[in-house]
PDB file of N, CA and C in Angstrom:
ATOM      1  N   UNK A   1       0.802  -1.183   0.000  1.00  0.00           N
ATOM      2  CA  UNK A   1       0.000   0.000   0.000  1.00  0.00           C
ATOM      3  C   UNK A   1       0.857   1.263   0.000  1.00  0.00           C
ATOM      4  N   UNK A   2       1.940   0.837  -0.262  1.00  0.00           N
ATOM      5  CA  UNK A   2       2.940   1.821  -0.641  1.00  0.00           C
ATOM      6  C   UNK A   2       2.862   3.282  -1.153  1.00  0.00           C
ATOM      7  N   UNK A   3       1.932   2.663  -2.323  1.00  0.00           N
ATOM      8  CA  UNK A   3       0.984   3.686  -3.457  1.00  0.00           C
ATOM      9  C   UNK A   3       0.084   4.876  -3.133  1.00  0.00           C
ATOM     10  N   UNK A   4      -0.097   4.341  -2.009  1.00  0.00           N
ATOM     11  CA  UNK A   4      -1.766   5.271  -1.500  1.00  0.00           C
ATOM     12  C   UNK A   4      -1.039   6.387  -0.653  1.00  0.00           C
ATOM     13  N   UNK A   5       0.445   5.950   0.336  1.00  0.00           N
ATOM     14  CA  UNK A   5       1.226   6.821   0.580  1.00  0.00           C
ATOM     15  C   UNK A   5       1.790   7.790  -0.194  1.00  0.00           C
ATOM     16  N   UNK A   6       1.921   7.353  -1.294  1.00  0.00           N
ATOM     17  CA  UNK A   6       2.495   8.513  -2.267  1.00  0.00           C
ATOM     18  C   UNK A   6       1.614   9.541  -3.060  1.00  0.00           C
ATOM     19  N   UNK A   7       0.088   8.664  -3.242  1.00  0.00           N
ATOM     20  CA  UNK A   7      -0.614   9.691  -3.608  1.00  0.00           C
ATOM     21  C   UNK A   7      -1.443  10.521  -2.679  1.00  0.00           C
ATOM     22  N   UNK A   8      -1.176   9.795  -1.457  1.00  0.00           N
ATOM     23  CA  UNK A   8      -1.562  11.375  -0.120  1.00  0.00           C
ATOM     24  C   UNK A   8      -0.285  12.248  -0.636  1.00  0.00           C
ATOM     25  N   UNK A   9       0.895  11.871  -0.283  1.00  0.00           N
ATOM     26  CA  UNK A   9       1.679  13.093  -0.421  1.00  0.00           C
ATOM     27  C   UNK A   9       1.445  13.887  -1.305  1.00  0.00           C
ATOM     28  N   UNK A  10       0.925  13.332  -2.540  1.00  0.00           N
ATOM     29  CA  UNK A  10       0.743  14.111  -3.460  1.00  0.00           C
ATOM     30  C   UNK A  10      -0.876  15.039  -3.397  1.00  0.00           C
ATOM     31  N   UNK A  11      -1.361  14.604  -2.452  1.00  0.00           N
ATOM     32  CA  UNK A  11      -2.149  15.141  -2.159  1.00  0.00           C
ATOM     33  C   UNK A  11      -3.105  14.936  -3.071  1.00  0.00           C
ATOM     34  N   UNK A  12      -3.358  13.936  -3.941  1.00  0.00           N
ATOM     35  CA  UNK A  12      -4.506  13.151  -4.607  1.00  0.00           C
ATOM     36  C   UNK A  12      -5.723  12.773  -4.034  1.00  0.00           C
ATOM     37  N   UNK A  13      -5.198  11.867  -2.756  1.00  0.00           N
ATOM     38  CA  UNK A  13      -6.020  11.350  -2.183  1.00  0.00           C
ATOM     39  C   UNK A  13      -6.292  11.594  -0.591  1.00  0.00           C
ATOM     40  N   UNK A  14      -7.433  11.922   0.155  1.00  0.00           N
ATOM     41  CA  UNK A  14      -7.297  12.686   1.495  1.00  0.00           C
ATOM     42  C   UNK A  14      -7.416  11.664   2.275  1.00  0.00           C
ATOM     43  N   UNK A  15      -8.427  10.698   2.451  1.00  0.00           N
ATOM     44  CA  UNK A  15      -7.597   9.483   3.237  1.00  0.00           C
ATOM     45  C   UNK A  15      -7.567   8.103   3.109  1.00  0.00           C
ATOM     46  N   UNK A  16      -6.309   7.847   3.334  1.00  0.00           N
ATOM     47  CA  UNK A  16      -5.950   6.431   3.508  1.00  0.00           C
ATOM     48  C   UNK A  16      -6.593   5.104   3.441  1.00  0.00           C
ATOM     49  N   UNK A  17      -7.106   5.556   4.175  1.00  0.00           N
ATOM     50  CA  UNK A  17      -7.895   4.157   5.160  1.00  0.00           C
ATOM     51  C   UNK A  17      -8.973   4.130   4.028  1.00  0.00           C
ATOM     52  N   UNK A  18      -9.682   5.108   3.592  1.00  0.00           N
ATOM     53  CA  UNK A  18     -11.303   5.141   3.106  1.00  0.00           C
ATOM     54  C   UNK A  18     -10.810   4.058   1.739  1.00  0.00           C
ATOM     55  N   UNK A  19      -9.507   4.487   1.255  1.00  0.00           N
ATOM     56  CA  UNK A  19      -9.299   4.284  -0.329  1.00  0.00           C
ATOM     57  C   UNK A  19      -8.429   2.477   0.099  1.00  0.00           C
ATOM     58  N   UNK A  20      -8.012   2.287   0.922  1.00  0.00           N
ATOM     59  CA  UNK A  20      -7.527   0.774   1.396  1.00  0.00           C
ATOM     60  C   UNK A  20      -8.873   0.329   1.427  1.00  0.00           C
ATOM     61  N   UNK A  21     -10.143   0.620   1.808  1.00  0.00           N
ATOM     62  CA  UNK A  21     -10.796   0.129   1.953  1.00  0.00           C
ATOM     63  C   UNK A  21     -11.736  -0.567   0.794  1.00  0.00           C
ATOM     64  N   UNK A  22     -11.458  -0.275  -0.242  1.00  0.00           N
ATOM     65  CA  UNK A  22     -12.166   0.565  -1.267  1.00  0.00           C
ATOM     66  C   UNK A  22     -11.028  -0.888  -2.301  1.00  0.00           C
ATOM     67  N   UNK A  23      -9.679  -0.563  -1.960  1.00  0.00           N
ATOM     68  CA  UNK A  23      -9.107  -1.661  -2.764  1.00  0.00           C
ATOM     69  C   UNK A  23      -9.401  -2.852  -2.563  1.00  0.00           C
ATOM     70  N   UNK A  24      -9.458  -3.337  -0.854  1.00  0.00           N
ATOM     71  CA  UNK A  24      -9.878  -4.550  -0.328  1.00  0.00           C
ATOM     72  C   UNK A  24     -11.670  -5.165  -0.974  1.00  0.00           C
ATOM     73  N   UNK A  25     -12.499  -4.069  -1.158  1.00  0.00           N
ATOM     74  CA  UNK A  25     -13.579  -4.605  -1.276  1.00  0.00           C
ATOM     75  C   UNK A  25     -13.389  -4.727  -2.860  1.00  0.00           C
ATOM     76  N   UNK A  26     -12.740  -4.010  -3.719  1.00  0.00           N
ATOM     77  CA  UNK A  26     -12.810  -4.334  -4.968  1.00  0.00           C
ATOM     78  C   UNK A  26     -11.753  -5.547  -5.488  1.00  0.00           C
ATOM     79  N   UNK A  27     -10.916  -5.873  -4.474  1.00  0.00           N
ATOM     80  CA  UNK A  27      -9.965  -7.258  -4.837  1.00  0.00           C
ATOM     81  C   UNK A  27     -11.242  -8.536  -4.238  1.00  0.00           C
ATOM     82  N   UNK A  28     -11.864  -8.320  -3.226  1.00  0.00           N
ATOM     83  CA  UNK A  28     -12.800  -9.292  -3.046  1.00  0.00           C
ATOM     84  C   UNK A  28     -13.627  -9.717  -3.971  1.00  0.00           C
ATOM     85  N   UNK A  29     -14.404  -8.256  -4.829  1.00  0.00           N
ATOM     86  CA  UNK A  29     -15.274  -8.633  -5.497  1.00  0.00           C
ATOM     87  C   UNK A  29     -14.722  -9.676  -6.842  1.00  0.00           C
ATOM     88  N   UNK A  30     -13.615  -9.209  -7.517  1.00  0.00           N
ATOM     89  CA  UNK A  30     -13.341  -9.225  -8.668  1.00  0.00           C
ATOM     90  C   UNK A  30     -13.171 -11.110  -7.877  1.00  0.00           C
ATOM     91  N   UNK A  31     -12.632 -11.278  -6.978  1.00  0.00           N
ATOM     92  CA  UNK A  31     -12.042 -12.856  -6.417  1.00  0.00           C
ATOM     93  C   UNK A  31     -13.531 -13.688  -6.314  1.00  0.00           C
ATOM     94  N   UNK A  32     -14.698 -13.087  -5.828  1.00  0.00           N
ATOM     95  CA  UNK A  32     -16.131 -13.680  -6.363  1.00  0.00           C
ATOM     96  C   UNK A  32     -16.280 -13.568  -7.533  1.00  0.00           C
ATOM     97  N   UNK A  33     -16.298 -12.888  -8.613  1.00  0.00           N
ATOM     98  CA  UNK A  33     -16.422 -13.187  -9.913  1.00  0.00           C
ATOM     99  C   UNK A  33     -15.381 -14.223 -11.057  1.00  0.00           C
ATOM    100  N   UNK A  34     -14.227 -14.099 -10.073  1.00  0.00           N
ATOM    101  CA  UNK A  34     -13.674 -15.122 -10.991  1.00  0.00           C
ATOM    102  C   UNK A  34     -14.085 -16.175 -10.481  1.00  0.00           C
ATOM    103  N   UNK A  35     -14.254 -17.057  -9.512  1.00  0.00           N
ATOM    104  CA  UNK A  35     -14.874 -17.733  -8.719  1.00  0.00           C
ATOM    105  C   UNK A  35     -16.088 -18.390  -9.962  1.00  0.00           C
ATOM    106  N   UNK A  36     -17.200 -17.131  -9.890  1.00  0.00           N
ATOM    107  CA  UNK A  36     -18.436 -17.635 -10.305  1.00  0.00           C
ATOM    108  C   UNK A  36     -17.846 -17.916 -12.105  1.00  0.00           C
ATOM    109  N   UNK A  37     -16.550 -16.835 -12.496  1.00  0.00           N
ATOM    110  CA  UNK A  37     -16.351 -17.075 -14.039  1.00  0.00           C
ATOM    111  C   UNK A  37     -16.071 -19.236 -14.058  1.00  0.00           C
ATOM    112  N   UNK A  38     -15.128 -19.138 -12.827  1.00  0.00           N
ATOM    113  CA  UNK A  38     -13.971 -20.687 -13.346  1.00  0.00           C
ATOM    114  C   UNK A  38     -15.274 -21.552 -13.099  1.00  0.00           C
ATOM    115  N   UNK A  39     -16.410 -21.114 -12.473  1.00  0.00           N
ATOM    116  CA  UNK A  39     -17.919 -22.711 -12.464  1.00  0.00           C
ATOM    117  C   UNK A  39     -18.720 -22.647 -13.008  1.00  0.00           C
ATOM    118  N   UNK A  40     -18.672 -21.515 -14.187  1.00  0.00           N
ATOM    119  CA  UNK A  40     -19.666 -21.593 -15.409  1.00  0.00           C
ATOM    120  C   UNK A  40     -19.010 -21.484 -16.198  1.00  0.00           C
ATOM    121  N   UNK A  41     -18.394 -21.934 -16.817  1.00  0.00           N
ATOM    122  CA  UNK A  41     -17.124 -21.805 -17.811  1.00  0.00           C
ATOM    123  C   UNK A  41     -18.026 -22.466 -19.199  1.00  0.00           C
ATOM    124  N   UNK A  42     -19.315 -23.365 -18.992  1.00  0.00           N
ATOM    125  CA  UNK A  42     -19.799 -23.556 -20.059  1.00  0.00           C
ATOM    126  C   UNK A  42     -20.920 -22.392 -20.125  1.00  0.00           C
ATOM    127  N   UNK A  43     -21.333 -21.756 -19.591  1.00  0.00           N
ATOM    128  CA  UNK A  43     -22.101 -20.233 -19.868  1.00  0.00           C
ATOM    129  C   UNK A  43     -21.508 -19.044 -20.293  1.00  0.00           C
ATOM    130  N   UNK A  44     -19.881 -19.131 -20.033  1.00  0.00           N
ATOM    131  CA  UNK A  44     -19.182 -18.059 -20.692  1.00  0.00           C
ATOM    132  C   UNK A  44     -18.932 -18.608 -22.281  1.00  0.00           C
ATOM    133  N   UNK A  45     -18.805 -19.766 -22.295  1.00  0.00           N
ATOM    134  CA  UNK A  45     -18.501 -20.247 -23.286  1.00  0.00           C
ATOM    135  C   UNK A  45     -19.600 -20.091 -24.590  1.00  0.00           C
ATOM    136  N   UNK A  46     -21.310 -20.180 -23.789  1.00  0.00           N
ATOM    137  CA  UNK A  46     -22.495 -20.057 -24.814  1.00  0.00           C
ATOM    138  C   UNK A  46     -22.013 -18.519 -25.055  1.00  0.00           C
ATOM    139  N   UNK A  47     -21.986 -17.567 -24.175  1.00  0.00           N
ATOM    140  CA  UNK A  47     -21.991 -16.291 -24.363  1.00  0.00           C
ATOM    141  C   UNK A  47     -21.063 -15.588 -25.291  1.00  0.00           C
ATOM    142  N   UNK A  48     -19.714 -16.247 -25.131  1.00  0.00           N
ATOM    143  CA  UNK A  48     -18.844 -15.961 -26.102  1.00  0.00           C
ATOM    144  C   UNK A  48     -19.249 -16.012 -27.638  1.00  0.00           C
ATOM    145  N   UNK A  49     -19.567 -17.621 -27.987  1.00  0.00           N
ATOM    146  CA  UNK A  49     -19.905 -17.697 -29.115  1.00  0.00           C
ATOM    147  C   UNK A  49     -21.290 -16.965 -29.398  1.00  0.00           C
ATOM    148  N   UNK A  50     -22.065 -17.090 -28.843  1.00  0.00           N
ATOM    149  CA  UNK A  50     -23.032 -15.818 -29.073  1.00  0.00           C
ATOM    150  C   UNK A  50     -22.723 -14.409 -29.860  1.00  0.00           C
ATOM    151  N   UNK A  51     -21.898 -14.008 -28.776  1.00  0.00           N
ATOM    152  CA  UNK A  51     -21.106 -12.602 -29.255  1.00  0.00           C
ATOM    153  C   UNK A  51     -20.346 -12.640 -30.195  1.00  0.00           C
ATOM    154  N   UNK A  52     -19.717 -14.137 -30.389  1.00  0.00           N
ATOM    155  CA  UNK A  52     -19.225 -13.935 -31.780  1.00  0.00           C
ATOM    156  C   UNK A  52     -20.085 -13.967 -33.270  1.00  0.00           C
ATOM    157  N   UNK A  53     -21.178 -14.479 -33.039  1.00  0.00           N
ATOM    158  CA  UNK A  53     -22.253 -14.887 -34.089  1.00  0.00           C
ATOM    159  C   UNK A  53     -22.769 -13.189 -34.525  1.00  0.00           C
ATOM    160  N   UNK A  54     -23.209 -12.528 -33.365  1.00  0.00           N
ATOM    161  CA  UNK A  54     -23.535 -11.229 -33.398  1.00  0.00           C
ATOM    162  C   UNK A  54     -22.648 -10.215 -33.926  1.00  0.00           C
ATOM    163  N   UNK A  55     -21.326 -10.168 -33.716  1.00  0.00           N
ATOM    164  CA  UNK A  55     -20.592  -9.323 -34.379  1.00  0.00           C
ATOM    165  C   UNK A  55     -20.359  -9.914 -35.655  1.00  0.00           C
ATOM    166  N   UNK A  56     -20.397 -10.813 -36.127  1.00  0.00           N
ATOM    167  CA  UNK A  56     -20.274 -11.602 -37.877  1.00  0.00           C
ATOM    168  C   UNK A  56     -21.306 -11.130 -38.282  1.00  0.00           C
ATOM    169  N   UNK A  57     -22.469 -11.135 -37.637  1.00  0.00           N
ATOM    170  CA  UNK A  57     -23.875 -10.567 -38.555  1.00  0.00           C
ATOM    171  C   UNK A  57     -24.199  -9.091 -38.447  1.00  0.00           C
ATOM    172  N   UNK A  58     -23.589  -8.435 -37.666  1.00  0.00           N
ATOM    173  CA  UNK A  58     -23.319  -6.814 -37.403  1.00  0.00           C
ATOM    174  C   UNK A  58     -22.596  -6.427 -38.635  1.00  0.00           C
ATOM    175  N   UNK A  59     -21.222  -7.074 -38.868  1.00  0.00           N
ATOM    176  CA  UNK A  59     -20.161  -6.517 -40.118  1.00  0.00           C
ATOM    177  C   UNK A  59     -20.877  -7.662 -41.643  1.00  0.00           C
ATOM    178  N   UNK A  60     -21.260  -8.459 -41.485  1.00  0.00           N
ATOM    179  CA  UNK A  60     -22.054  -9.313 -42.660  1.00  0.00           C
ATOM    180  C   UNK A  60     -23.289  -8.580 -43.483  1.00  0.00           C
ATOM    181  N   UNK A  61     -24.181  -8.047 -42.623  1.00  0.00           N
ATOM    182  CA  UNK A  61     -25.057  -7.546 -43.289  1.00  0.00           C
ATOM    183  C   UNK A  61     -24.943  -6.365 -44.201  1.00  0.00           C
ATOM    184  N   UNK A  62     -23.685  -5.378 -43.441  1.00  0.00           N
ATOM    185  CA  UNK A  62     -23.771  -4.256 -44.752  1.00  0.00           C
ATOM    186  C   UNK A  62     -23.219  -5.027 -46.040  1.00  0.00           C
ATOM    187  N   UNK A  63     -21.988  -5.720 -45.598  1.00  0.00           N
ATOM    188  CA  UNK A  63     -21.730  -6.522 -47.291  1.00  0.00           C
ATOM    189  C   UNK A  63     -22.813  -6.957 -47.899  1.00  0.00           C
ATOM    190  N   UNK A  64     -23.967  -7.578 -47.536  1.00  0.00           N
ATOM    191  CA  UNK A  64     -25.122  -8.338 -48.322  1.00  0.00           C
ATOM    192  C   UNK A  64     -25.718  -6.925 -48.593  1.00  0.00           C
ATOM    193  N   UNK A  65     -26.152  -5.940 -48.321  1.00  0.00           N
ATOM    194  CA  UNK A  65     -26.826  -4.679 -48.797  1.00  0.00           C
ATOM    195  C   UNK A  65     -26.090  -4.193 -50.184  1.00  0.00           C
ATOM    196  N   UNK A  66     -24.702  -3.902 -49.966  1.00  0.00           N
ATOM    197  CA  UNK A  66     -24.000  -3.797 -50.551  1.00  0.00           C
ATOM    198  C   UNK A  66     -23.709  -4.525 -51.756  1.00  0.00           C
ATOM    199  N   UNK A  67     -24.350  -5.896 -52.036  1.00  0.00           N
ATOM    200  CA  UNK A  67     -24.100  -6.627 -52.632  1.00  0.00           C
ATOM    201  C   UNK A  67     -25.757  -7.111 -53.665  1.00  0.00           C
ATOM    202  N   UNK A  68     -26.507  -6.419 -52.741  1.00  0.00           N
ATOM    203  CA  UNK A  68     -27.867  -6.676 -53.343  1.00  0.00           C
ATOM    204  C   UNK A  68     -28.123  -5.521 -54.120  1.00  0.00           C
ATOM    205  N   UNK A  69     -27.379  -4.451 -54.554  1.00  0.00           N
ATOM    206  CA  UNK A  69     -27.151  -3.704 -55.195  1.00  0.00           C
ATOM    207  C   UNK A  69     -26.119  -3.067 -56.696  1.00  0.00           C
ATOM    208  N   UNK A  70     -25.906  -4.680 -56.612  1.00  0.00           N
ATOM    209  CA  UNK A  70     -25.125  -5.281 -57.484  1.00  0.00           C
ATOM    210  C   UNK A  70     -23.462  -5.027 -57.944  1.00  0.00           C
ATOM    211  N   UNK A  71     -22.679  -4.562 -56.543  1.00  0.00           N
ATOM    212  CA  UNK A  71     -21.596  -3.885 -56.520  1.00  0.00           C
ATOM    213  C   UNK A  71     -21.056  -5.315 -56.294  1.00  0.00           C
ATOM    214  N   UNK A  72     -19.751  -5.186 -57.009  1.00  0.00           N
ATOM    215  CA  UNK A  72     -18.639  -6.389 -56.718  1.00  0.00           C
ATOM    216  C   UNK A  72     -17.340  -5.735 -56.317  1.00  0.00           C
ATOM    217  N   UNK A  73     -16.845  -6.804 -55.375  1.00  0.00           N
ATOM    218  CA  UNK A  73     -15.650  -6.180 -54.745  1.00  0.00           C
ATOM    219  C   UNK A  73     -14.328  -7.035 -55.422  1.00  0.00           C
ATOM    220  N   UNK A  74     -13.770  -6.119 -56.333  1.00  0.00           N
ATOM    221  CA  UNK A  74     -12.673  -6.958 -57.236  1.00  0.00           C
ATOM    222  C   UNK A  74     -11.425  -6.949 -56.325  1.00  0.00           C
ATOM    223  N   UNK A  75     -11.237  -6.022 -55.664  1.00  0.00           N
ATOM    224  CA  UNK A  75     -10.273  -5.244 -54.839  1.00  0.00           C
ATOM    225  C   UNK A  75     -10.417  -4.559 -53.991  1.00  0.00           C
ATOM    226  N   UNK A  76      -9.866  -4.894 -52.756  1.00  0.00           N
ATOM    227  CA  UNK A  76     -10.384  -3.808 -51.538  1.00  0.00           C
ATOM    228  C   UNK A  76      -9.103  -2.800 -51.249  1.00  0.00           C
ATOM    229  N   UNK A  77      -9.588  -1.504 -51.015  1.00  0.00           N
ATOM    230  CA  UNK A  77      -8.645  -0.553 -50.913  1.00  0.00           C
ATOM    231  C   UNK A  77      -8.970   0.296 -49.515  1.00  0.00           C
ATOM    232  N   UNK A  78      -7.897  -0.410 -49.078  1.00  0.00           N
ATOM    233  CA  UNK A  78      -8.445   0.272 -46.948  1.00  0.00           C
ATOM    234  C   UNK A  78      -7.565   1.707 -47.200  1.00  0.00           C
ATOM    235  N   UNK A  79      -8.121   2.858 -47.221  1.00  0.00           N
ATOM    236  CA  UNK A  79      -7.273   4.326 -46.894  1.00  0.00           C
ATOM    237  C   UNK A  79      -7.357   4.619 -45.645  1.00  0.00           C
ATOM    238  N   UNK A  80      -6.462   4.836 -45.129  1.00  0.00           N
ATOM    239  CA  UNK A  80      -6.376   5.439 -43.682  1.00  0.00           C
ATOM    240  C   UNK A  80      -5.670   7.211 -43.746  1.00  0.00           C
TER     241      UNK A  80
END
């Protein structure tokens, strides 16, 4: 907690204790959620692929618009 000393000095933070407190409950929480992540590991797993199905049909559909309009893509030219 080294850290929290240096940013009082710096006068960031006014006290101590409130913001230790504050780390402890947010290292707990995150230690229940991995918890609940590592015993549903097959519900992250539906969810993932989910989200992947959804972003393929998010970037898929303008190509089919695009394409029902009878444009062909001989060559793609990315400008940045």
């Amino acid at each position: 907690m080294k850290g929290l000393f240096i940013l009082k000095s710096l006068h960031l933070i006014k006290s101590i204790e409130k913001n230790q407190k504050k780390i402890i409950e947010f290292v707990e929480q995150f230690s229940e959620a991995q918890e609940l992540f590592i015993h549903n590991l097959d519900e992250v797993a539906k969810v993932t692929f989910m989200y992947i199905i959804k972003v393929t049909l998010f970037y898929f559909i303008p190509y089919l618009v695009i394409r029902s309009f009878g444009i062909q893509f001989n060559s793609v030219q990315l400008r940045f």
